[in-house]
C-alpha atoms as a PDB file:
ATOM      1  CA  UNK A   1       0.000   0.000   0.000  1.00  0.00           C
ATOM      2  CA  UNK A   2       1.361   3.508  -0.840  1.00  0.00           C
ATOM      3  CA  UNK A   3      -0.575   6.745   0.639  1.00  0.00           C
ATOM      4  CA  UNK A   4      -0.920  10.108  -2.108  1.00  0.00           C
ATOM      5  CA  UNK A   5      -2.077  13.607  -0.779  1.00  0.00           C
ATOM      6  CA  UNK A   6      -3.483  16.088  -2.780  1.00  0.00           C
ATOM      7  CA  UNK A   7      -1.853  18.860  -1.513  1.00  0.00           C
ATOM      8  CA  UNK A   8      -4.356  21.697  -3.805  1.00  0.00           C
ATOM      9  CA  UNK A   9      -7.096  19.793  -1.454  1.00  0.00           C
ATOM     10  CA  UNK A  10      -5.637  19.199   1.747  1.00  0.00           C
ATOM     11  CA  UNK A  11      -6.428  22.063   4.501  1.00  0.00           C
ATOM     12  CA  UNK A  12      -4.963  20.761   7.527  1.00  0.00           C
ATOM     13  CA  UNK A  13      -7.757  19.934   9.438  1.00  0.00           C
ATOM     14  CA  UNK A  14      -5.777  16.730  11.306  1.00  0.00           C
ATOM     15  CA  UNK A  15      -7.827  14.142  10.995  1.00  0.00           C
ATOM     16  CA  UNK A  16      -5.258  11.756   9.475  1.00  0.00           C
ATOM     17  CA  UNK A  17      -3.253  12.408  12.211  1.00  0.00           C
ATOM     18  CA  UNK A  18      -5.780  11.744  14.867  1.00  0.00           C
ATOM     19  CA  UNK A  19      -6.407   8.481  13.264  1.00  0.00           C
ATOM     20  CA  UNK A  20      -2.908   7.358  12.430  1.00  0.00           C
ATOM     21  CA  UNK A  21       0.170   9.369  14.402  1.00  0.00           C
ATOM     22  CA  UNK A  22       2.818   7.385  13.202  1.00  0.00           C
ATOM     23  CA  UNK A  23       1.662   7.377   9.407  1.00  0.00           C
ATOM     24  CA  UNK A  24       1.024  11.359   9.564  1.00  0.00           C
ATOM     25  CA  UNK A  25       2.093  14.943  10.666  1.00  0.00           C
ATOM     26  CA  UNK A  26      -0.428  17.607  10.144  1.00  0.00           C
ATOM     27  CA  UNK A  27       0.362  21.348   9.552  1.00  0.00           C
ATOM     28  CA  UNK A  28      -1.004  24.634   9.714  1.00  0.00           C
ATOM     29  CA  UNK A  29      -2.365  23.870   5.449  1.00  0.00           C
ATOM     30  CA  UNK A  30      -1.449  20.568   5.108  1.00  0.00           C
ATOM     31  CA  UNK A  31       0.180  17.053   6.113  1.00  0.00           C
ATOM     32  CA  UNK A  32       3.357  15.701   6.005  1.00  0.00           C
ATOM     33  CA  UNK A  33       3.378  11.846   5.462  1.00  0.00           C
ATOM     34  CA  UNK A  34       5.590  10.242   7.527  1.00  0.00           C
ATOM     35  CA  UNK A  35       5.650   6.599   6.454  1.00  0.00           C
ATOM     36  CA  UNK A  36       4.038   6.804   2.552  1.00  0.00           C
ATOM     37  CA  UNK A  37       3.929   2.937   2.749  1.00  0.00           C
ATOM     38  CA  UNK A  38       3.493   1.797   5.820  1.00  0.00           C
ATOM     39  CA  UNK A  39       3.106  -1.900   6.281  1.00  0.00           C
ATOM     40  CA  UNK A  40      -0.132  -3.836   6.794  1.00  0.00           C
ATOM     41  CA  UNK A  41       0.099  -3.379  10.767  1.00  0.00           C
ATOM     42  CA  UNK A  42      -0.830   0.181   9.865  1.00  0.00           C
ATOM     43  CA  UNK A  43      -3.713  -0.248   7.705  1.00  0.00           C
ATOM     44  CA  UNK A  44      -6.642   0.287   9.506  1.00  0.00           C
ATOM     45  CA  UNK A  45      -5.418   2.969  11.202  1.00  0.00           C
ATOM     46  CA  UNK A  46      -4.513   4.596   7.635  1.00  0.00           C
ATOM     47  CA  UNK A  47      -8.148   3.000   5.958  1.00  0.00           C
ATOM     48  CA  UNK A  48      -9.792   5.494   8.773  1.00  0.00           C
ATOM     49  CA  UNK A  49      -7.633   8.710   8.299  1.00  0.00           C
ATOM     50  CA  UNK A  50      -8.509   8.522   4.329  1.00  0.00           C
ATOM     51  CA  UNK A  51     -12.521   7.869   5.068  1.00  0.00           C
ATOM     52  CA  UNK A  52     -12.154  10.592   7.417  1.00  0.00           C
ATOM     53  CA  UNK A  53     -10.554  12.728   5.862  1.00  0.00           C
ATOM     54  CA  UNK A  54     -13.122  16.431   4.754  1.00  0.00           C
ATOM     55  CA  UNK A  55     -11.656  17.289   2.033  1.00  0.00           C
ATOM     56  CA  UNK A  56     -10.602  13.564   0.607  1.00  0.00           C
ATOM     57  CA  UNK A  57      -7.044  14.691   0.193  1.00  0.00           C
ATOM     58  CA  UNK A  58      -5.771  11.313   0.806  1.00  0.00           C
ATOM     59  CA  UNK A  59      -5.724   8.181  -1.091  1.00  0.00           C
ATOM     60  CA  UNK A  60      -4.451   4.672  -0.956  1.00  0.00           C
ATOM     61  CA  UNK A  61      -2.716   3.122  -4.002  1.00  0.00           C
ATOM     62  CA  UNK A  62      -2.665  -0.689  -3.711  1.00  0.00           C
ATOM     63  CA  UNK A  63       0.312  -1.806  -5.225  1.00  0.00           C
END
């Protein structure tokens, strides 16, 4: 699994973070990811920041 961000979409609101600390960083206007592709221990946390996400910045790329 690899996570995008659309950075022209992301705001910064945090949820990903709340939802998966170790996978991302938020900022003021947007996130930093920290791990791109985490392994599958990480996945539901990272399944839940990308639902939750407002402005469906995020995205998981199955590889």
């Amino acid at each position: 699994m690899r996570i995008e961000v659309d950075l022209d979409l992301c705001q910064g609101h945090g949820m990903c973070e709340m939802e998966a600390p170790d996978i991302f960083e938020s900022g003021r206007d947007s996130v930093k990811i920290l791990d791109p592709q985490p392994d599958s221990s990480h996945s539901a946390d990272v399944e839940r920041a990308v639902r939750y996400c407002p402005t469906q910045a995020l995205r998981i790329v199955e590889e």
